[in-house]
Protein backbone atom coordinates (compact mmCIF):
# COMPACT_ATOMS: atom_id res chain seq x y z
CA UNK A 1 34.84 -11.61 -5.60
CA UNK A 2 34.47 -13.32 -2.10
CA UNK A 3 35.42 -17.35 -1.95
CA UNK A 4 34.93 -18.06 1.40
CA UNK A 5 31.33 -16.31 0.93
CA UNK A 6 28.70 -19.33 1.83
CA UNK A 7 25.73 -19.76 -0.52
CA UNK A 8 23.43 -17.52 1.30
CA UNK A 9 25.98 -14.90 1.43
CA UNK A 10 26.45 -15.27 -2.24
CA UNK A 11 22.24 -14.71 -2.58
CA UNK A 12 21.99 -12.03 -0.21
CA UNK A 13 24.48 -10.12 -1.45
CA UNK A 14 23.51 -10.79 -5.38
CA UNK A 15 19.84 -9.90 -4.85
CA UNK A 16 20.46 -6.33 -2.76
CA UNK A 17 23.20 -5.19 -5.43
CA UNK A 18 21.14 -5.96 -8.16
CA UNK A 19 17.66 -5.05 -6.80
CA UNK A 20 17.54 -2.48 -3.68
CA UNK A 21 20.92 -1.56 -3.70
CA UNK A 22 21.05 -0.33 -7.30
CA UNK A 23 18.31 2.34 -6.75
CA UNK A 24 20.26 3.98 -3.44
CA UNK A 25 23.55 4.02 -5.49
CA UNK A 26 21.56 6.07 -8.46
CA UNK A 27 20.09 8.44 -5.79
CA UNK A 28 23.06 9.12 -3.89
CA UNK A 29 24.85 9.82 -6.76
CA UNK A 30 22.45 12.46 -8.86
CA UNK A 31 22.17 14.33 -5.48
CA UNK A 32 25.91 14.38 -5.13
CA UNK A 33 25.66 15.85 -8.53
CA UNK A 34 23.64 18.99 -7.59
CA UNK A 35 24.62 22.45 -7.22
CA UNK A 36 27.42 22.68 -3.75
CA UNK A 37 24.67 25.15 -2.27
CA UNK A 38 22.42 22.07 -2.36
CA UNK A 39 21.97 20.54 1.09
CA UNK A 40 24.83 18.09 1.50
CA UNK A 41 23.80 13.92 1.09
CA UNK A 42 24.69 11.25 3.56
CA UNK A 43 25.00 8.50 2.96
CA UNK A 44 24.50 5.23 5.38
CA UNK A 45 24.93 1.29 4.93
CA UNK A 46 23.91 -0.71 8.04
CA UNK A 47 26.94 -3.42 8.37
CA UNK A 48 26.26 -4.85 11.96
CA UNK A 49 25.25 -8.00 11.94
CA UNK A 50 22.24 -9.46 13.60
CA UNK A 51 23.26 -11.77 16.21
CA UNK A 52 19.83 -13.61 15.42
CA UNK A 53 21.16 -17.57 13.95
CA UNK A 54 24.64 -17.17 14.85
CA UNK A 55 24.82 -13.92 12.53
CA UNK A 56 23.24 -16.19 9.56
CA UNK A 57 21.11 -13.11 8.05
CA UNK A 58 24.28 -10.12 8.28
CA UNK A 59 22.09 -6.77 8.52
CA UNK A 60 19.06 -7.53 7.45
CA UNK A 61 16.46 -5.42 5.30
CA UNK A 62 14.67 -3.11 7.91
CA UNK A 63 17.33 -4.19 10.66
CA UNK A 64 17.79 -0.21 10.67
CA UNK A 65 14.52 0.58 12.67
CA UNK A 66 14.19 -0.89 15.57
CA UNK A 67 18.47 0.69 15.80
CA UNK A 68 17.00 4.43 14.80
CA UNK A 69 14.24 3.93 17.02
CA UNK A 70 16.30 2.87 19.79
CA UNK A 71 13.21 -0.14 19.97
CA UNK A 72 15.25 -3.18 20.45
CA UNK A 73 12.93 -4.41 23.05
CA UNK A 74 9.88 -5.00 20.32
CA UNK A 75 12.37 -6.11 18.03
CA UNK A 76 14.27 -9.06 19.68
CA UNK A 77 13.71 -11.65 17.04
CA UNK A 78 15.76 -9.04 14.66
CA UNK A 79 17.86 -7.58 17.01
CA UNK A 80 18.80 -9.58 19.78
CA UNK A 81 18.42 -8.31 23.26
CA UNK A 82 21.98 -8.06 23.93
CA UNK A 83 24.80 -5.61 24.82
CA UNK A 84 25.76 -4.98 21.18
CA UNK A 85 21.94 -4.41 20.03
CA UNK A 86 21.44 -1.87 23.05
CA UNK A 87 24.87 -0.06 22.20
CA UNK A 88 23.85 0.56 18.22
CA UNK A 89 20.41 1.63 19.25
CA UNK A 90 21.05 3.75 22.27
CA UNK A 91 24.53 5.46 21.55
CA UNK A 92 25.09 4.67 17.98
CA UNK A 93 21.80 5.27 15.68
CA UNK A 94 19.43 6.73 17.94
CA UNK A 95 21.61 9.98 18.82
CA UNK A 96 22.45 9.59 14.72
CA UNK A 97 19.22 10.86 13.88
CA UNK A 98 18.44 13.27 16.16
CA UNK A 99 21.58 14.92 15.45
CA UNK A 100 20.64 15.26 12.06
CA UNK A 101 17.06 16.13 12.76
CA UNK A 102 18.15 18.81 15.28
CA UNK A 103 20.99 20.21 13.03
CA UNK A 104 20.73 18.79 9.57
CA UNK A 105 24.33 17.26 10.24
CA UNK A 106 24.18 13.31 11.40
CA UNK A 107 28.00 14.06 13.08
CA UNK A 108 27.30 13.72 17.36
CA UNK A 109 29.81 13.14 20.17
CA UNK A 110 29.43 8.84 19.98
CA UNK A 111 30.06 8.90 16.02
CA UNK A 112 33.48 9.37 13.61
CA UNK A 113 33.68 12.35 11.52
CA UNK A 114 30.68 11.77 8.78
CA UNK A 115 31.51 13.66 5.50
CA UNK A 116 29.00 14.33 2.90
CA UNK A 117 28.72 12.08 -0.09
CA UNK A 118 30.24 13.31 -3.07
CA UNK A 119 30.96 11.71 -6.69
CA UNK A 120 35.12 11.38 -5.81
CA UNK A 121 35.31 9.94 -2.52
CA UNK A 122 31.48 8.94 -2.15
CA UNK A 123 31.76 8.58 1.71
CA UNK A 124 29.37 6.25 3.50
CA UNK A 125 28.95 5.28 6.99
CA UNK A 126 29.39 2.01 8.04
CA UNK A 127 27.42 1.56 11.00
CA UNK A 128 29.10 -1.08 12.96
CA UNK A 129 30.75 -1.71 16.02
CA UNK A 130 32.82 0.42 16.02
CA UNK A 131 31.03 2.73 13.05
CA UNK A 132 33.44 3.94 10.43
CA UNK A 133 33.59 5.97 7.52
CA UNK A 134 34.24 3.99 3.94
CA UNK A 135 35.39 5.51 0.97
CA UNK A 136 33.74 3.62 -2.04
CA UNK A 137 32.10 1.09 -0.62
CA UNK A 138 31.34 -2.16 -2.84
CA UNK A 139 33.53 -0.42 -5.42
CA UNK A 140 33.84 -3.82 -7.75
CA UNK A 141 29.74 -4.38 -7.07
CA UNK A 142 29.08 -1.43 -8.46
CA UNK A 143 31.20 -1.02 -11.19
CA UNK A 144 29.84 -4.67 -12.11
CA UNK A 145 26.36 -3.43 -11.85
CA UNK A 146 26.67 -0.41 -13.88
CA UNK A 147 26.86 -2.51 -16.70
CA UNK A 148 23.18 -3.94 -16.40
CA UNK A 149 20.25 -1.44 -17.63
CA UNK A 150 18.30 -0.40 -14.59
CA UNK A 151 14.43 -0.34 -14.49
CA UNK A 152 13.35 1.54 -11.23
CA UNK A 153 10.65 -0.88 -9.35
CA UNK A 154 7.28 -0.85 -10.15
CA UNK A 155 8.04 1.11 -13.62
């Protein structure tokens, strides 16, 4: 699917689809399902890339926190302690979750329009610089990992 993909890209990407990935996809998807007078389900995938090794690890697992936390300063071995880190902490993620804490909605001045996943379009959030909103992400991933029985972790 990607050729100029290096052989850590190629692991990286193999190992969340098939392992973490997988589990998020199933969630998303059987809360999508639910009655509309269900609360609605966002979806996220972090996509900014760690500026840690010349970008080597992408977004790396729990690269998230230290962004929603708006902690960047205990974090500079994940982060970086750069202009980019600071601007997806402090105007990107940060205000993210408050918004939705405060309103149940993650939409805020600093972010695109955020629609609800749903089982059509399944909208996620891409946060990057600049954040955007993806239908269908990893749409050939997923269809290719749909056809492997899943067994939830630790089950």
């Amino acid at each position: 699917m990607y050729p100029a993909y290096s052989t850590s890209d190629v692991f990286f990407a193999a190992t969340t689809a098939f392992r973490s990935w997988r589990g998020q996809v199933i969630e998303a998807e059987r809360r999508a399902a639910q009655p509309v007078a269900q609360a609605h389900t966002w979806v996220y995938e972090l996509d900014w890339r760690t500026p840690i090794d010349g970008g080597r690890w992408g977004a790396l697992h729990t690269l998230d926190i230290p962004l929603t936390l708006d902690n960047v300063d205990v974090a500079p071995g994940m982060t970086g302690d750069g202009p980019e880190a600071r601007r997806m902490a402090e105007l990107l993620m940060s205000d993210t979750w408050i918004a939705f804490a405060r309103t149940g909605n993650p939409n805020h001045a600093g972010l695109s329009s955020w629609r609800p996943y749903d089982l059509t379009k399944r909208y996620t959030m891409s946060f990057d610089l600049p954040p955007r909103l993806v239908e269908a992400p990893q749409r050939r991933e997923r269809r290719l990992i749909e056809q492997v029985p899943y067994t939830q972790p630790g089950t």
